[in-house]
PDB file of N, CA and C in Angstrom:
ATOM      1  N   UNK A   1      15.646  -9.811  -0.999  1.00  0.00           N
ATOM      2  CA  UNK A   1      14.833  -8.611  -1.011  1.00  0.00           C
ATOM      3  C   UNK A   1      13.383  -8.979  -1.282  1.00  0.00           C
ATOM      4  N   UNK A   2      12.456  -8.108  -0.755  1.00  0.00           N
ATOM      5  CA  UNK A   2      11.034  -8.276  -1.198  1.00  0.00           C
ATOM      6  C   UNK A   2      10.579  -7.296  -1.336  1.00  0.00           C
ATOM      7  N   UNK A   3       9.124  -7.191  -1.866  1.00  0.00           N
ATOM      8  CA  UNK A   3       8.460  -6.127  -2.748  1.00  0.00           C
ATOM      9  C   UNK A   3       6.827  -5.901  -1.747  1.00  0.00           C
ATOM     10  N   UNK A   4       7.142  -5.128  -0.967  1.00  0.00           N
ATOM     11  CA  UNK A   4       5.648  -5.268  -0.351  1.00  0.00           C
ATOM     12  C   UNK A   4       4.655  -4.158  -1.200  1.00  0.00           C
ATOM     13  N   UNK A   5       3.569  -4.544  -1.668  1.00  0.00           N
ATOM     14  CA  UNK A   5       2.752  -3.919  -2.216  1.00  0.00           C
ATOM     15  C   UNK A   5       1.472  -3.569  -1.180  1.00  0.00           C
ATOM     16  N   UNK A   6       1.256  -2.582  -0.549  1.00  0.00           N
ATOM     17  CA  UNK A   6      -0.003  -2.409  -0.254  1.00  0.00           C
ATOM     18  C   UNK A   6      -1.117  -1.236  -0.894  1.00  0.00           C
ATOM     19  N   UNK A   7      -2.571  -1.699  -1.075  1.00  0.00           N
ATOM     20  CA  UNK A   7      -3.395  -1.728  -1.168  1.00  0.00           C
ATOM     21  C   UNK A   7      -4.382  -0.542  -0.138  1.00  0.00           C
ATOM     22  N   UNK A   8      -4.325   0.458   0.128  1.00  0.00           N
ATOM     23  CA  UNK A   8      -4.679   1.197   1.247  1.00  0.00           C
ATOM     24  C   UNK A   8      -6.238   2.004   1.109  1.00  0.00           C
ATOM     25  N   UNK A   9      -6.870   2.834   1.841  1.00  0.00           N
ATOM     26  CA  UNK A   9      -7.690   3.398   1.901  1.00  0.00           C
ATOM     27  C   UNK A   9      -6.611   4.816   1.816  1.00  0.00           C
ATOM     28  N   UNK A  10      -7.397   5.511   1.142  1.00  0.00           N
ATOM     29  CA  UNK A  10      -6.340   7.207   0.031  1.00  0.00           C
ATOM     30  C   UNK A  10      -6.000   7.701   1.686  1.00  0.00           C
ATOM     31  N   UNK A  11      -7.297   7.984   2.430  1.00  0.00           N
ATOM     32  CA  UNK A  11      -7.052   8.432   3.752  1.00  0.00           C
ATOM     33  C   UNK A  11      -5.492   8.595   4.969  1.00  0.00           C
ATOM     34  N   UNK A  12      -5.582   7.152   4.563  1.00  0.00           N
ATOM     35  CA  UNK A  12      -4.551   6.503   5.819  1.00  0.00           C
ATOM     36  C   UNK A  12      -3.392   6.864   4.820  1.00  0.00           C
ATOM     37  N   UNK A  13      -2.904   7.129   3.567  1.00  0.00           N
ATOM     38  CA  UNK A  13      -1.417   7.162   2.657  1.00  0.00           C
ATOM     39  C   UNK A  13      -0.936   7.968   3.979  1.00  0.00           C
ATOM     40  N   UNK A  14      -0.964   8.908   4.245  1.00  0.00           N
ATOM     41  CA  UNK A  14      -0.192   9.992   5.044  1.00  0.00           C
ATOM     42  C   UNK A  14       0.088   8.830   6.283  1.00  0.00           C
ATOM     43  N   UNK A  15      -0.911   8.590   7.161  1.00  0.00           N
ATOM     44  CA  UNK A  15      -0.177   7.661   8.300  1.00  0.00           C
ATOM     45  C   UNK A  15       0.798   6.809   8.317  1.00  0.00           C
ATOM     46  N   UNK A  16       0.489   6.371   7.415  1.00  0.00           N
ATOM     47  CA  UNK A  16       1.555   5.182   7.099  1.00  0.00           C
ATOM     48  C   UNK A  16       2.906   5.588   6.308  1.00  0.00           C
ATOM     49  N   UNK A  17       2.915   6.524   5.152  1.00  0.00           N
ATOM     50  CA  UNK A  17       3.965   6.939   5.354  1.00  0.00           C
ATOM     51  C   UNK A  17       5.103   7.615   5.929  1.00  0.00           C
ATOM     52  N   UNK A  18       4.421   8.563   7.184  1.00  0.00           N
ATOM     53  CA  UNK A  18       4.873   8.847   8.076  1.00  0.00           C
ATOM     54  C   UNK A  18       5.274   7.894   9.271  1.00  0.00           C
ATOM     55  N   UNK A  19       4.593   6.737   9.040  1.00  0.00           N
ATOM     56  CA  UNK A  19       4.896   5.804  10.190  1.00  0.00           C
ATOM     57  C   UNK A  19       6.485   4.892   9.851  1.00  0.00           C
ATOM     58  N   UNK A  20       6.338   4.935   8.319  1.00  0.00           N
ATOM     59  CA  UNK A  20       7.478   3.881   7.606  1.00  0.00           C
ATOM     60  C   UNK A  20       8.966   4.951   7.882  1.00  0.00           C
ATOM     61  N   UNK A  21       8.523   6.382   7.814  1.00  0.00           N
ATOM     62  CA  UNK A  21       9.519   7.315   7.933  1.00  0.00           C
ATOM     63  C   UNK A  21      10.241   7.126   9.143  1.00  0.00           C
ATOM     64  N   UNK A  22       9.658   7.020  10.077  1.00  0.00           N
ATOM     65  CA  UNK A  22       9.779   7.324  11.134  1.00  0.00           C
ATOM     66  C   UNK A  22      11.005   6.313  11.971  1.00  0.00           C
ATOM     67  N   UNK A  23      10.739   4.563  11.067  1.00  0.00           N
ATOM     68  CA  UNK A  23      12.197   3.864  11.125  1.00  0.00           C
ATOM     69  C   UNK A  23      13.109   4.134  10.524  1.00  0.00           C
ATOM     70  N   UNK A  24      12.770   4.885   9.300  1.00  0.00           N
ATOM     71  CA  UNK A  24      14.006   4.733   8.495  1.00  0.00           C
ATOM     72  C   UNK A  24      13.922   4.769   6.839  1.00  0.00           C
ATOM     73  N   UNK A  25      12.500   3.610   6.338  1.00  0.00           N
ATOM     74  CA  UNK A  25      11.578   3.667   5.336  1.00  0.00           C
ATOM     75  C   UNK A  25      11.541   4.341   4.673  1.00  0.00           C
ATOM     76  N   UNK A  26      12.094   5.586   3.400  1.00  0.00           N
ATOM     77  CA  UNK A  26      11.497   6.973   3.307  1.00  0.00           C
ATOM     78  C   UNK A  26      11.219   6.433   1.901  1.00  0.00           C
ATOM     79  N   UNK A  27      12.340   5.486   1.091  1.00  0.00           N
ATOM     80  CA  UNK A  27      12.017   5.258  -0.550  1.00  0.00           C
ATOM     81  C   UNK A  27      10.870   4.302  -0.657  1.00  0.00           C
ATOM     82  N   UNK A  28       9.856   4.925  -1.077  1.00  0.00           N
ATOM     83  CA  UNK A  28       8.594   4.140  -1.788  1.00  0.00           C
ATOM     84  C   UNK A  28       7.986   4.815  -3.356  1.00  0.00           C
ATOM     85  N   UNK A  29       7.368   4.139  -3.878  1.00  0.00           N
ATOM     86  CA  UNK A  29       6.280   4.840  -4.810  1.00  0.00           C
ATOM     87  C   UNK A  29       4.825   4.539  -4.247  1.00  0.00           C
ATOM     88  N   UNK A  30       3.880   5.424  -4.934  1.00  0.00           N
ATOM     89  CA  UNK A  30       2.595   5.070  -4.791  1.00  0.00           C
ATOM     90  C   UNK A  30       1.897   5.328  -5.850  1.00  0.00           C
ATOM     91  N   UNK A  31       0.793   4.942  -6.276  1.00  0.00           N
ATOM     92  CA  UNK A  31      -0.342   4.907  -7.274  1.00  0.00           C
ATOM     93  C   UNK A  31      -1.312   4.596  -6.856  1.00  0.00           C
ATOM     94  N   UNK A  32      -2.254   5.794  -7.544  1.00  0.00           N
ATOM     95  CA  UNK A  32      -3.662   5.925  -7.106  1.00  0.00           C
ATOM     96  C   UNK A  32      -4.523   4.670  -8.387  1.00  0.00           C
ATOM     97  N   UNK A  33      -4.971   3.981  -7.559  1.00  0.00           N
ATOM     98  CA  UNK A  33      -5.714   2.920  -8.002  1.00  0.00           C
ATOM     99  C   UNK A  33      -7.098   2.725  -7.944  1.00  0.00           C
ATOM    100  N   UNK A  34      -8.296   2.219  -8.590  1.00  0.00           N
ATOM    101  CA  UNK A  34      -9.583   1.982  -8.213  1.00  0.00           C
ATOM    102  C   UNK A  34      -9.804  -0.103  -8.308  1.00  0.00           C
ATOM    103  N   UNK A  35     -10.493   0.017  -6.985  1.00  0.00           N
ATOM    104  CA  UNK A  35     -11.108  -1.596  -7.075  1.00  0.00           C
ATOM    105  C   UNK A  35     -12.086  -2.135  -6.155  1.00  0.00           C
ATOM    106  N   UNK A  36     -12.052  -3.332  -6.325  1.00  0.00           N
ATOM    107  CA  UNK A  36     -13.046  -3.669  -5.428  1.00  0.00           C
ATOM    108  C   UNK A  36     -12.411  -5.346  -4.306  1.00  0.00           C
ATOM    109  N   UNK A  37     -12.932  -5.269  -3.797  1.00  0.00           N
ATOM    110  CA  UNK A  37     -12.344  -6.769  -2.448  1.00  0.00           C
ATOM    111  C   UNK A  37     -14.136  -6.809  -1.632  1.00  0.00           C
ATOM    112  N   UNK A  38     -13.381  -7.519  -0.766  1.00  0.00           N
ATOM    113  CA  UNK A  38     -14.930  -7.680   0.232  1.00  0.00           C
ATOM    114  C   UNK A  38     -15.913  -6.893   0.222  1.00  0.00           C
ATOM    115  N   UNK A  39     -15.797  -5.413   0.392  1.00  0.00           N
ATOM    116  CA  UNK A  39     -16.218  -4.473   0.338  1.00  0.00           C
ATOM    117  C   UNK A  39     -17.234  -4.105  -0.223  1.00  0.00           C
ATOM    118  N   UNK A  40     -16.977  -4.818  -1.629  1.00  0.00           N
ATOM    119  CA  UNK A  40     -17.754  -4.792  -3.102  1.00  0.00           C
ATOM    120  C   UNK A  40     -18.406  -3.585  -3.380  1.00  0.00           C
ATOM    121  N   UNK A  41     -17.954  -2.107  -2.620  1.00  0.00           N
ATOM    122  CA  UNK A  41     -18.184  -1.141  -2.699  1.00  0.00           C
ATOM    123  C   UNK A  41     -19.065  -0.257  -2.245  1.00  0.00           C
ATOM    124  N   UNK A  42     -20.116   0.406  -2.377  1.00  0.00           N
ATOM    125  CA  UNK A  42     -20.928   1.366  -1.348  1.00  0.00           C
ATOM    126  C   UNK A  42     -22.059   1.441  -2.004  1.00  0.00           C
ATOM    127  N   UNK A  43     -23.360   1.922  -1.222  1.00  0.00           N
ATOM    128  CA  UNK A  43     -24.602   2.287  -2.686  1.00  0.00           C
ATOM    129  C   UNK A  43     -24.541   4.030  -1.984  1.00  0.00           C
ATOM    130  N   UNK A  44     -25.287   4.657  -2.542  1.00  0.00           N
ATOM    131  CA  UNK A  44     -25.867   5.876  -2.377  1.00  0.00           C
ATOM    132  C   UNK A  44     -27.105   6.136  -3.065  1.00  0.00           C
ATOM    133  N   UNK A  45     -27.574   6.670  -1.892  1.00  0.00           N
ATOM    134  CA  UNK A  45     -29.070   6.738  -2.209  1.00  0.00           C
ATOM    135  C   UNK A  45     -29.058   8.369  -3.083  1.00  0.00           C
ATOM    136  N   UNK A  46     -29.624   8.558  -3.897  1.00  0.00           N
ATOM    137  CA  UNK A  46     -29.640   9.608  -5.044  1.00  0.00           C
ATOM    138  C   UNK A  46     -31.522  10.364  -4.648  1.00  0.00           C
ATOM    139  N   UNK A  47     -31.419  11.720  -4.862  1.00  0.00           N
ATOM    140  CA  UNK A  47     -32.812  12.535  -4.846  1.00  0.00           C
ATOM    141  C   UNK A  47     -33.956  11.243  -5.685  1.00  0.00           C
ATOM    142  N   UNK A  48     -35.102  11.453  -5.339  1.00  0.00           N
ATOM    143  CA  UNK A  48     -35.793  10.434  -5.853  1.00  0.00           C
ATOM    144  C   UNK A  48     -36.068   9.562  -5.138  1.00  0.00           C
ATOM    145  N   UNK A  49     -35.177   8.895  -4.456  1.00  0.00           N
ATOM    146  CA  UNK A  49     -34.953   7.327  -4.532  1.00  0.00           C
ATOM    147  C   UNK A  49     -34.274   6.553  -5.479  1.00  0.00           C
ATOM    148  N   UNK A  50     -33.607   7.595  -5.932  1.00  0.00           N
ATOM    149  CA  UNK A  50     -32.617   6.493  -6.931  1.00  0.00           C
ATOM    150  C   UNK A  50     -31.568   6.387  -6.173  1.00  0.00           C
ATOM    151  N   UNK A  51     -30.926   4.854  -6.523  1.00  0.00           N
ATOM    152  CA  UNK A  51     -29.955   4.240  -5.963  1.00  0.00           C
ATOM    153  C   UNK A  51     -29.061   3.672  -6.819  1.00  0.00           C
ATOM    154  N   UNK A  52     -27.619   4.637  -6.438  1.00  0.00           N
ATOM    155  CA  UNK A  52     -26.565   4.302  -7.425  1.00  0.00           C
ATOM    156  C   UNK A  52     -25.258   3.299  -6.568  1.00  0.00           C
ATOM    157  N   UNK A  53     -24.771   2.330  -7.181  1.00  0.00           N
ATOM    158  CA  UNK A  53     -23.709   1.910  -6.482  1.00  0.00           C
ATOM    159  C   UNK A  53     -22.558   1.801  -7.179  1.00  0.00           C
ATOM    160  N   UNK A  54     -21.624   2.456  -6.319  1.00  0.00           N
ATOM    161  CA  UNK A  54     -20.450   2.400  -6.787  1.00  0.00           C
ATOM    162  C   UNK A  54     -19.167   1.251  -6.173  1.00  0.00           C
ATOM    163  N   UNK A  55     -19.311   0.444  -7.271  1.00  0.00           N
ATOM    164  CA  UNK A  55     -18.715  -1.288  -6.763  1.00  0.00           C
ATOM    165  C   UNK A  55     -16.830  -0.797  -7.217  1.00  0.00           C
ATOM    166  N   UNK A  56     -16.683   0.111  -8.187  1.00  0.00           N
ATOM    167  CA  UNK A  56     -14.637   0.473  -7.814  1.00  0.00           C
ATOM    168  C   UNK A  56     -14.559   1.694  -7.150  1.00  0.00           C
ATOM    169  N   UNK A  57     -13.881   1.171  -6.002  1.00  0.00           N
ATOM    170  CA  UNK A  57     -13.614   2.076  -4.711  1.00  0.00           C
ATOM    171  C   UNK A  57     -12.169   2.707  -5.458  1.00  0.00           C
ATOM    172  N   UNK A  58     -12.035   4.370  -5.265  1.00  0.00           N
ATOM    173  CA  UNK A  58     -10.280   5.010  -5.086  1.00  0.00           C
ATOM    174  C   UNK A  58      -9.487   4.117  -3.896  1.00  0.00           C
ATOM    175  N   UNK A  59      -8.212   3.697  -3.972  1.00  0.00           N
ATOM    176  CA  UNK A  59      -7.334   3.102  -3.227  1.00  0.00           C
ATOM    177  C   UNK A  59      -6.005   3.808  -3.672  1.00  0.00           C
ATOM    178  N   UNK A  60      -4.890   3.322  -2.769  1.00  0.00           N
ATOM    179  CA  UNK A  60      -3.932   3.986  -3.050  1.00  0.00           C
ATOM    180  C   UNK A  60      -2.580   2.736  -3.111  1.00  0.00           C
ATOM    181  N   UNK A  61      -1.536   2.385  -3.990  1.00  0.00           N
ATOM    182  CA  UNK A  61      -1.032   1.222  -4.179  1.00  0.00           C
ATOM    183  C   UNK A  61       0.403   1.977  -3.342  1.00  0.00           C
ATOM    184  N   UNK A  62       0.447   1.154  -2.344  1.00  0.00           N
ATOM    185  CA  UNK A  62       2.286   1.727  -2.169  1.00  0.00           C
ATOM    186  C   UNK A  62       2.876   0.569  -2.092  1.00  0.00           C
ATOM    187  N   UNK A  63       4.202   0.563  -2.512  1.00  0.00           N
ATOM    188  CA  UNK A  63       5.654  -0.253  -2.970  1.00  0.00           C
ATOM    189  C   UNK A  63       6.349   0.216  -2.600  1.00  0.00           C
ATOM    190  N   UNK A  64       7.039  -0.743  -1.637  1.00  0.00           N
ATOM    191  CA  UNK A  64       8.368  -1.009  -1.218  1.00  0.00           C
ATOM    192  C   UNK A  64       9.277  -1.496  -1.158  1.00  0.00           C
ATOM    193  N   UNK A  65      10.118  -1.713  -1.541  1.00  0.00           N
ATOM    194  CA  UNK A  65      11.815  -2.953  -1.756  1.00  0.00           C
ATOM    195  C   UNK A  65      12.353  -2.710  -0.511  1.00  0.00           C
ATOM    196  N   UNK A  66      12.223  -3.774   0.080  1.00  0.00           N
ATOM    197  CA  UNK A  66      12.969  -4.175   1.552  1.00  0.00           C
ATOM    198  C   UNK A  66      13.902  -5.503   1.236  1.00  0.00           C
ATOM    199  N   UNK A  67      15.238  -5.381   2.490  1.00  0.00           N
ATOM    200  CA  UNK A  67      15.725  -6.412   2.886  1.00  0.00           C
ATOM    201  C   UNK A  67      15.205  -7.439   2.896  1.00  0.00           C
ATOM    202  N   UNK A  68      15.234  -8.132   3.382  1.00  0.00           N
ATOM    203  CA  UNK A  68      14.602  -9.513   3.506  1.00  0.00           C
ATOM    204  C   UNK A  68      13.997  -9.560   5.372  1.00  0.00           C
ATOM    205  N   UNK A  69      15.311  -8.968   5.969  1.00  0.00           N
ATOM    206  CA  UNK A  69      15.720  -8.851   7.249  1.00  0.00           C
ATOM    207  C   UNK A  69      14.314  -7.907   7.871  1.00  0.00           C
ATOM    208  N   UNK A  70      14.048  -6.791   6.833  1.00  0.00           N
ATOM    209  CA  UNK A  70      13.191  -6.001   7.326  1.00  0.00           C
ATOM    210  C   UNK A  70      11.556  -6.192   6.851  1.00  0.00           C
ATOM    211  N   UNK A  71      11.130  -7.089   6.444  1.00  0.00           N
ATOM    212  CA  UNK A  71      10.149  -7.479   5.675  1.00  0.00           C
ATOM    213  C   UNK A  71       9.176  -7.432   7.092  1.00  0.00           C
ATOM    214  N   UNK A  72       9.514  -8.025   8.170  1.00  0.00           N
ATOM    215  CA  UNK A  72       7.890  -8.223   8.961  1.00  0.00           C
ATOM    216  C   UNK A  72       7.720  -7.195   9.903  1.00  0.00           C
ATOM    217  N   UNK A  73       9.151  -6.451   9.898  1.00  0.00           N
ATOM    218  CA  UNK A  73       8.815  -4.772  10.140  1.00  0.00           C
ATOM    219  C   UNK A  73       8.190  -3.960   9.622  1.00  0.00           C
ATOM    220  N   UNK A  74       8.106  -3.943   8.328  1.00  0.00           N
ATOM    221  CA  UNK A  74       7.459  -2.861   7.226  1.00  0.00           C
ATOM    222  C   UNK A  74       6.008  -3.173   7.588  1.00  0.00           C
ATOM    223  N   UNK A  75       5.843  -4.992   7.427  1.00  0.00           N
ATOM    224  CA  UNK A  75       4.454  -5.240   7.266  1.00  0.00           C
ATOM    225  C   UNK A  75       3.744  -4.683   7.947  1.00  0.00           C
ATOM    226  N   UNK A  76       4.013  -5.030   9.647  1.00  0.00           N
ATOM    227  CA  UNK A  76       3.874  -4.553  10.447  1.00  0.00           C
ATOM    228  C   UNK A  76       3.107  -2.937  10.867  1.00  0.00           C
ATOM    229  N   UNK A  77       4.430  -2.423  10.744  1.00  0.00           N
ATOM    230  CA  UNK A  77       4.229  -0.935  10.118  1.00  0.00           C
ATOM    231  C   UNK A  77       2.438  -0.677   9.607  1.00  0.00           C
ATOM    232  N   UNK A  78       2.828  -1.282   7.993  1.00  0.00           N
ATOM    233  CA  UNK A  78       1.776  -0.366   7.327  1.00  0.00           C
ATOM    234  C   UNK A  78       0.464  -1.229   7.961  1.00  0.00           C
ATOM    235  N   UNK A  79       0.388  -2.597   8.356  1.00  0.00           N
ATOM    236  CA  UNK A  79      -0.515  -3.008   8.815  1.00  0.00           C
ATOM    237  C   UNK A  79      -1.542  -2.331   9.772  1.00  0.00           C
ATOM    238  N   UNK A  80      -0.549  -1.539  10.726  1.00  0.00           N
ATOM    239  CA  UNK A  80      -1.095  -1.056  11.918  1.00  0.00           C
ATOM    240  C   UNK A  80      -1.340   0.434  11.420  1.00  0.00           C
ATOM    241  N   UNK A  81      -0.492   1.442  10.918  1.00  0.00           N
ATOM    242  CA  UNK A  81      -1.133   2.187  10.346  1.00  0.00           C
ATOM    243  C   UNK A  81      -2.314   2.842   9.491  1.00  0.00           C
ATOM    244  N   UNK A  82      -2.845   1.714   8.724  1.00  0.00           N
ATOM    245  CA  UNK A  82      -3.385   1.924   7.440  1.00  0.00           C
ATOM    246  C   UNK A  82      -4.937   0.557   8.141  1.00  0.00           C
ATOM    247  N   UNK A  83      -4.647   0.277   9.463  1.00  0.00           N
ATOM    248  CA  UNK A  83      -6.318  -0.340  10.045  1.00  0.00           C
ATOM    249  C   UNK A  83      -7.252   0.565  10.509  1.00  0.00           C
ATOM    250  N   UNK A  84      -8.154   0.385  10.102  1.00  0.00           N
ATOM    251  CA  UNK A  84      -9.492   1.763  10.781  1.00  0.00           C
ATOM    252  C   UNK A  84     -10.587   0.317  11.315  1.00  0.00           C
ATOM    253  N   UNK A  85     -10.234  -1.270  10.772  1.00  0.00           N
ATOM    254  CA  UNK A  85     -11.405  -2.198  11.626  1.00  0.00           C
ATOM    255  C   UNK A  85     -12.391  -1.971  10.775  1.00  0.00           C
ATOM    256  N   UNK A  86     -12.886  -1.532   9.447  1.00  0.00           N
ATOM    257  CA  UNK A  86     -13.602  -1.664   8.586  1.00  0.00           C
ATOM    258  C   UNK A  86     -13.626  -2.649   7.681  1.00  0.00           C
ATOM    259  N   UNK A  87     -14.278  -2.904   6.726  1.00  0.00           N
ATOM    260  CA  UNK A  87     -14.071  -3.710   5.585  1.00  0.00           C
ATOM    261  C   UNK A  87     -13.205  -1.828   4.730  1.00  0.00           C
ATOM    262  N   UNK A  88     -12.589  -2.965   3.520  1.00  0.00           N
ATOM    263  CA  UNK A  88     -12.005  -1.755   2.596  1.00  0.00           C
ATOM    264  C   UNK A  88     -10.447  -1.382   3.274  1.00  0.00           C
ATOM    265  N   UNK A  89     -10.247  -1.907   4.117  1.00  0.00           N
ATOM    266  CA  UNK A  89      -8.829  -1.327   4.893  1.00  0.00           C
ATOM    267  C   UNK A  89      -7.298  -1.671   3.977  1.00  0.00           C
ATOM    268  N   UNK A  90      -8.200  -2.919   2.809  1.00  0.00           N
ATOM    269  CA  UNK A  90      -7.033  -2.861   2.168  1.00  0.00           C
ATOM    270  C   UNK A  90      -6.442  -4.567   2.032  1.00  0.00           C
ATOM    271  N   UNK A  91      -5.380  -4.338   1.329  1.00  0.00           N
ATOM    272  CA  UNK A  91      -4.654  -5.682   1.567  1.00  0.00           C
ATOM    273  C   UNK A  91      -2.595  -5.700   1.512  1.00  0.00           C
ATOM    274  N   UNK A  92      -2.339  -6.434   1.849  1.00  0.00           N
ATOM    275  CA  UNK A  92      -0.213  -6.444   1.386  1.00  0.00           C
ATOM    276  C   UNK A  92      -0.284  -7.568   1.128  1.00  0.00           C
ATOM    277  N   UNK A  93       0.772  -7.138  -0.088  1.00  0.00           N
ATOM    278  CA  UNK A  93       1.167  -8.447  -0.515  1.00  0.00           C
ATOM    279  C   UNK A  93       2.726  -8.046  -0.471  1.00  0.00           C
ATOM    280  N   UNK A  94       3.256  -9.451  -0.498  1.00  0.00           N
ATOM    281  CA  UNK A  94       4.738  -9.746  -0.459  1.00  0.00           C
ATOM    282  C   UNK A  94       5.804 -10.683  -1.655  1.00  0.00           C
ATOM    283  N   UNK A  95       6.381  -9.654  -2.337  1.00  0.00           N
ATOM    284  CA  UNK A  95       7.019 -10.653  -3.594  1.00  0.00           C
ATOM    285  C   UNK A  95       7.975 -10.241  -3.177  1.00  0.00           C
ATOM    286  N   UNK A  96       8.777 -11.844  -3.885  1.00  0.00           N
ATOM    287  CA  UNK A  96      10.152 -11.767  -3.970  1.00  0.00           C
ATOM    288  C   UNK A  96      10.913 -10.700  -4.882  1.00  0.00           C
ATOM    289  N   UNK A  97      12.037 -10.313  -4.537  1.00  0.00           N
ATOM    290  CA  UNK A  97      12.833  -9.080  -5.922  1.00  0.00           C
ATOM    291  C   UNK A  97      14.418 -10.238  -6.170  1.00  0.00           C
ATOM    292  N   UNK A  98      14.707 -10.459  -7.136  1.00  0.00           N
ATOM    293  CA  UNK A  98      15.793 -11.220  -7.517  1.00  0.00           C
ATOM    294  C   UNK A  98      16.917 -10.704  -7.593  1.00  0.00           C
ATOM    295  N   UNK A  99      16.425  -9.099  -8.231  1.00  0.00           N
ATOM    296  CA  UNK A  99      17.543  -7.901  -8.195  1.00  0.00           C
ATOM    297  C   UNK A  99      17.161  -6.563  -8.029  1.00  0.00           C
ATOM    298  N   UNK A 100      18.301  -5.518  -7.437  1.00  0.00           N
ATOM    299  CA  UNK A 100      17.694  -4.389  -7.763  1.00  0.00           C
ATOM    300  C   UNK A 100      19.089  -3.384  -8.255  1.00  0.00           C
ATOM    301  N   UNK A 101      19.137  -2.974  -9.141  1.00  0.00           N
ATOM    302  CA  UNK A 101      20.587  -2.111  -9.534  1.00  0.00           C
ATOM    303  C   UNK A 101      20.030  -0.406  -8.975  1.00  0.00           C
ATOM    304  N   UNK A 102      20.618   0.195  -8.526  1.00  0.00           N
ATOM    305  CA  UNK A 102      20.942   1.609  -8.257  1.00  0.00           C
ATOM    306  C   UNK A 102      21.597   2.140  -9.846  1.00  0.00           C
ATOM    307  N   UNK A 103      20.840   2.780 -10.836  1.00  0.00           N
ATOM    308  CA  UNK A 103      20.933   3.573 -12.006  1.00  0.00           C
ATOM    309  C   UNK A 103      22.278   4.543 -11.370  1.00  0.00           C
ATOM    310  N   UNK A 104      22.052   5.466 -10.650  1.00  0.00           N
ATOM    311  CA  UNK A 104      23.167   6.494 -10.512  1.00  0.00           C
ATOM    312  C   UNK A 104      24.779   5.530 -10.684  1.00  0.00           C
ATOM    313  N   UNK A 105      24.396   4.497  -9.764  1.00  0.00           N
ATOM    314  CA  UNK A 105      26.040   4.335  -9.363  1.00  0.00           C
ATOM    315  C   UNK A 105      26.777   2.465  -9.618  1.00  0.00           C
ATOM    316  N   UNK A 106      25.361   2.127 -10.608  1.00  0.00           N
ATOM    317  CA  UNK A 106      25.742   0.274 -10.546  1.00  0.00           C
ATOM    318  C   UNK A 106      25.535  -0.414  -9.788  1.00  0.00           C
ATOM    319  N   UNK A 107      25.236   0.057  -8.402  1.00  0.00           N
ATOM    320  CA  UNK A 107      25.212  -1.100  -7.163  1.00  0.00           C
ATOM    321  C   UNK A 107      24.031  -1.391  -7.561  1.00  0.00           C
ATOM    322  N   UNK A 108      24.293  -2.706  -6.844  1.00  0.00           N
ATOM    323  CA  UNK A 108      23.199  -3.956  -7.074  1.00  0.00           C
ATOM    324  C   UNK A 108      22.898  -4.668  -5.686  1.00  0.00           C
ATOM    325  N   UNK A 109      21.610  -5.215  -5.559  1.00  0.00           N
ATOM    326  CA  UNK A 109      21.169  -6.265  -4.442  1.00  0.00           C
ATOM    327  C   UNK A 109      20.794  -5.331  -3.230  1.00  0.00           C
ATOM    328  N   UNK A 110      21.291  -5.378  -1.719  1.00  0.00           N
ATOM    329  CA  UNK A 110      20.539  -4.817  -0.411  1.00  0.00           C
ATOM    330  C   UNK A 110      21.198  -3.817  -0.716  1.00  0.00           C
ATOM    331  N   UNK A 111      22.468  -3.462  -1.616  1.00  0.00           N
ATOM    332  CA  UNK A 111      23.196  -2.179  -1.165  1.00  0.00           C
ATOM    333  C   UNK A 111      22.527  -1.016  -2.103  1.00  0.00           C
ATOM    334  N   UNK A 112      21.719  -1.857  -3.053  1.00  0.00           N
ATOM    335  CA  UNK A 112      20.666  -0.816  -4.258  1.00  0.00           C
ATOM    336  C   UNK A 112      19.394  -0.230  -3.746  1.00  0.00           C
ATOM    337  N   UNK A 113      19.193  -0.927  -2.472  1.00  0.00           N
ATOM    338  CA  UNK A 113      17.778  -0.558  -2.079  1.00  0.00           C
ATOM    339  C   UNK A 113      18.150   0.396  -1.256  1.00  0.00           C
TER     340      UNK A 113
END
């Protein structure tokens, strides 16, 4: 099993979870996150001429526990969903899961996810 974590622009959450739905995908979490990557964030010019920059961007964290089998599908997936060709589009990462138990019923491993 693996743990894909992505990293998104708040925007695209809806595309992509509708896109992950759409195989099959529906169990995830998400968390609203702030940071910074390439991007290093935005300035805005303020009345005056004052200039404020805001270097932690809102992002949105989604997690997923996949097969192993289905790992470069998902990627895939949110990859293509969640690109607009900007800087800020985000990042996935991919960890291993060693276990996963299902609370309701004991099962454990691909049959928990």
């Amino acid at each position: 099993m693996q743990k894909v974590e992505a990293i998104i622009r708040p925007e695209k959450l809806v595309a992509v979870r509708e896109a992950l739905a759409e195989v099959g995908f529906v169990g995830l979490n998400i968390v609203h996150v702030i940071g910074r990557g390439a991007q290093k964030g935005i300035v805005h010019a303020g009345r005056g001429g004052d200039v404020h920059t805001v270097d932690m961007l809102p992002k949105v964290k989604m997690e997923v526990v996949v097969r192993d089998a289905d790992t470069e599908t998902v990627l895939h997936i949110i990859a293509e969903a969640a690109r607009t060709g900007s800087l800020g589009d985000g990042k996935i990462f991919v960890i291993p899961v060693a276990d996963a138990i299902r609370v309701r019923t004991g099962e454990r491993g691909d049959v928990a996810v």
